[in-house]
N, C-alpha and C. Protein backbone atom coordinates (compact mmCIF):
# COMPACT_ATOMS: atom_id res chain seq x y z
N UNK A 1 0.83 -1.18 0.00
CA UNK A 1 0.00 0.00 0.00
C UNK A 1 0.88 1.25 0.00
N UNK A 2 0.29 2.50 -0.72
CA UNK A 2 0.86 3.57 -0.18
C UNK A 2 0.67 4.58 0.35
N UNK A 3 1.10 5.37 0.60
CA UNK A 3 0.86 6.55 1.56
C UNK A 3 0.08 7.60 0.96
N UNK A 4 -0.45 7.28 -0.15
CA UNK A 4 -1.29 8.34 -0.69
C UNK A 4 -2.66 8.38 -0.41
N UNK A 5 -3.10 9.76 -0.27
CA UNK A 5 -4.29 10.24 0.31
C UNK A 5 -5.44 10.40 -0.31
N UNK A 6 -5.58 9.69 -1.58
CA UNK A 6 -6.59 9.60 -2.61
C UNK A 6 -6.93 8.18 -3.00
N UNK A 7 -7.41 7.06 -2.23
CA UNK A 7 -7.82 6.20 -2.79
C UNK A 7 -8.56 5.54 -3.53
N UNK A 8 -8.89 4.53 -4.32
CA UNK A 8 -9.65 4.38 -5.23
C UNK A 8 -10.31 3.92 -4.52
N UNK A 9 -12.05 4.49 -4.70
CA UNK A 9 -13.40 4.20 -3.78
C UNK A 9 -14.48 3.14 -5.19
N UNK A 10 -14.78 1.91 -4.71
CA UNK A 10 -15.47 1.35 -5.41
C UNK A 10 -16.37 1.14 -4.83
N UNK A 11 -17.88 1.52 -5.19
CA UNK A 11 -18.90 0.87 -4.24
C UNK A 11 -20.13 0.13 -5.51
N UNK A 12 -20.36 -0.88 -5.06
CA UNK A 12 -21.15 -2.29 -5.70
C UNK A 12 -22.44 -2.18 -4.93
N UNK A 13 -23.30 -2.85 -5.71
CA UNK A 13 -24.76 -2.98 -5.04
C UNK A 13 -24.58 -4.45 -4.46
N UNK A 14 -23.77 -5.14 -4.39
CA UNK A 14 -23.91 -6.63 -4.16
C UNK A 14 -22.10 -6.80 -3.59
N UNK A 15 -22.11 -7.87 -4.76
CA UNK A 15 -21.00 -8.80 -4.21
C UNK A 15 -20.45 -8.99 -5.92
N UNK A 16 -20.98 -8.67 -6.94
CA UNK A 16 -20.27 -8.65 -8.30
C UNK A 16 -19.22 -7.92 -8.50
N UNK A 17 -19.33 -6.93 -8.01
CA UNK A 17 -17.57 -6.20 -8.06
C UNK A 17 -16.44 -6.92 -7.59
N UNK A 18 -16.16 -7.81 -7.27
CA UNK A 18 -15.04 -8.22 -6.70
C UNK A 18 -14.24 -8.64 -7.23
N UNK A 19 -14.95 -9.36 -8.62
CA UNK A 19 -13.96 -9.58 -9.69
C UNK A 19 -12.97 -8.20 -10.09
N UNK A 20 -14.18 -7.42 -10.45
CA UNK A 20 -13.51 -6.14 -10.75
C UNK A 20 -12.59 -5.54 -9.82
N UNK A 21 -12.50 -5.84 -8.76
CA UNK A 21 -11.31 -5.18 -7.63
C UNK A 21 -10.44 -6.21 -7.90
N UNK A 22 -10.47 -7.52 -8.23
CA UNK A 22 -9.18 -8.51 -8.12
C UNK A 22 -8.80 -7.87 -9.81
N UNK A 23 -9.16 -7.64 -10.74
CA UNK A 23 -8.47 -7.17 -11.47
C UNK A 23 -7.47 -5.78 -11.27
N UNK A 24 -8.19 -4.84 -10.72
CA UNK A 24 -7.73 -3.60 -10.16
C UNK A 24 -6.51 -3.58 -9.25
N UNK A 25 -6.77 -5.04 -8.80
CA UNK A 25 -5.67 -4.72 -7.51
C UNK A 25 -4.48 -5.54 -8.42
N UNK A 26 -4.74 -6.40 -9.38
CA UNK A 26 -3.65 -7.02 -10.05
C UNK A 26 -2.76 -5.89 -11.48
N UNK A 27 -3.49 -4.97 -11.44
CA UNK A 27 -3.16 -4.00 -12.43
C UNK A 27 -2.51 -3.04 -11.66
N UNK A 28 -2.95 -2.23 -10.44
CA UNK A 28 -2.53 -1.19 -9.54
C UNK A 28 -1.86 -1.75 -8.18
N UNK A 29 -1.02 -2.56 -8.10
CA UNK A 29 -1.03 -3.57 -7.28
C UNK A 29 -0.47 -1.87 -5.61
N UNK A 30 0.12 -1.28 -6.12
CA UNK A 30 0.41 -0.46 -5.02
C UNK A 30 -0.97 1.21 -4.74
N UNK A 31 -2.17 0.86 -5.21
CA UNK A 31 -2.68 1.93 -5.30
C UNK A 31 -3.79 1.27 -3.70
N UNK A 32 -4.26 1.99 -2.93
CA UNK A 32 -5.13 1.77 -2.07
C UNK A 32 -6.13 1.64 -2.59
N UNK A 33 -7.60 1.00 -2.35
CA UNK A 33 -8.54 0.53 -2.87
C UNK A 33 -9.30 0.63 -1.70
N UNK A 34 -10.74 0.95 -1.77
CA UNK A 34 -11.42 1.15 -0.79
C UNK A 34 -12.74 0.08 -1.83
N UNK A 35 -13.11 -0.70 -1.02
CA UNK A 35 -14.22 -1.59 -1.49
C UNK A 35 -15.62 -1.52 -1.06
N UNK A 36 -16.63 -1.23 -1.43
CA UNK A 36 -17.78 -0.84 -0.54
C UNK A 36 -19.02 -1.26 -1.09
N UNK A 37 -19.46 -2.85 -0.25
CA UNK A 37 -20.52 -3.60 -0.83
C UNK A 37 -22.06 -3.45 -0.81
N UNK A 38 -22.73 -2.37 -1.35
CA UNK A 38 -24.19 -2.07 -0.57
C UNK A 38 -24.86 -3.45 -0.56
N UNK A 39 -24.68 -4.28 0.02
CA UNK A 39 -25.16 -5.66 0.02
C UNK A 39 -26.74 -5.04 0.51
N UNK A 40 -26.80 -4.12 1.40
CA UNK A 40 -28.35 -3.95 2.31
C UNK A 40 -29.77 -3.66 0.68
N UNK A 41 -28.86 -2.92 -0.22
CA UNK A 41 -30.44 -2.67 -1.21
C UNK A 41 -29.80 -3.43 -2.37
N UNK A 42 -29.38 -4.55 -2.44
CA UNK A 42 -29.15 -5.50 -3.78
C UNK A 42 -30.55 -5.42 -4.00
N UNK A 43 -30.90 -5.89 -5.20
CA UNK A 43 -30.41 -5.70 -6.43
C UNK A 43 -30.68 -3.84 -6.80
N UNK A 44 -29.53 -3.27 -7.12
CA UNK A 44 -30.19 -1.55 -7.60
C UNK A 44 -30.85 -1.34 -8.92
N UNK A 45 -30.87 -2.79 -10.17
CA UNK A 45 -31.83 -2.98 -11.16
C UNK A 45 -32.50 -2.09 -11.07
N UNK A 46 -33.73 -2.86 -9.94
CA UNK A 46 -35.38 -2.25 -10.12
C UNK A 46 -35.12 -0.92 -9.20
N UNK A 47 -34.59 -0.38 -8.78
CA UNK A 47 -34.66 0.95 -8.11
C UNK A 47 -34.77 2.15 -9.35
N UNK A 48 -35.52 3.03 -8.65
CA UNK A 48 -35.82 4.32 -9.14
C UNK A 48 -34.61 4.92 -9.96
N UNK A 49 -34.19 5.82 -11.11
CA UNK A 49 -32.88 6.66 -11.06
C UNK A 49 -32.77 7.93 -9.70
N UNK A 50 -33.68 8.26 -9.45
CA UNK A 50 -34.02 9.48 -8.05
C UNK A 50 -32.95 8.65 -7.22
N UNK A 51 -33.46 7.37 -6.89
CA UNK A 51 -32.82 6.78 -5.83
C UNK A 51 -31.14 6.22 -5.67
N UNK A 52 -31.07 5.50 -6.78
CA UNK A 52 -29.95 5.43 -6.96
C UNK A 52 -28.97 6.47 -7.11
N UNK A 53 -29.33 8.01 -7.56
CA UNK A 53 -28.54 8.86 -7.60
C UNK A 53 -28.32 9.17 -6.07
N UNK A 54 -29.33 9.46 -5.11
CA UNK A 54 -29.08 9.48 -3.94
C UNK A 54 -28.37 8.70 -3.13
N UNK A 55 -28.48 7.79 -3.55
CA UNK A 55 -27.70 6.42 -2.55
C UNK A 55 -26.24 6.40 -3.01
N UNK A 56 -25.98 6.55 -4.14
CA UNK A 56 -24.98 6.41 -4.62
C UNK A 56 -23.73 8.11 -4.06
N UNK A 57 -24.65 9.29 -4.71
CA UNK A 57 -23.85 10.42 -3.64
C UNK A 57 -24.02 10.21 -2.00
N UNK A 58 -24.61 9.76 -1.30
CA UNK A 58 -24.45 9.72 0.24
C UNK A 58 -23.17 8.32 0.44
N UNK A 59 -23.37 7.63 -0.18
CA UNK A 59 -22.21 6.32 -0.36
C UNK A 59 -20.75 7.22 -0.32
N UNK A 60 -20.87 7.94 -1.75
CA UNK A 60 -19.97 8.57 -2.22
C UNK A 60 -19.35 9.44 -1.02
N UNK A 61 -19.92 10.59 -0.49
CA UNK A 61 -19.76 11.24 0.62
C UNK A 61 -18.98 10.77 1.41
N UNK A 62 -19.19 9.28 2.62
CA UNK A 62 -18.80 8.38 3.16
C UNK A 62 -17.18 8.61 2.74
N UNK A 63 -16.80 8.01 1.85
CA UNK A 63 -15.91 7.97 1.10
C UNK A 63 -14.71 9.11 1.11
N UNK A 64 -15.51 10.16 0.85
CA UNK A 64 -14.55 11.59 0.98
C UNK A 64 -13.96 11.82 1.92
């Protein structure tokens, strides 16, 4: 890991991203990675766009 103060923030509605972080972490192998599973509202499919934009900036926020 390194000491840098900007990490890469991934947040998933589930558990499908993970592939995508094992690639990420095999490509960026020294970049920090922040992983963030909304497992609580799987599937975000059928959700509203209203909602998902919201959930997704308050996630985001977290993050900052």
């Amino acid at each position: 890991m390194n000491n840098n103060n900007n990490p890469i923030g991934m947040i998933d509605s589930g558990l499908g991203g993970l592939s995508l972080f094992k690639h990420i972490r095999q490509a960026l192998p020294n970049e920090d990675i922040i992983y963030f599973a909304d497992s609580k509202y799987v599937p975000y499919g059928d959700k509203e766009s209203d909602w998902i934009v919201s959930r997704t900036t308050h996630l985001i926020s977290n993050l900052v």
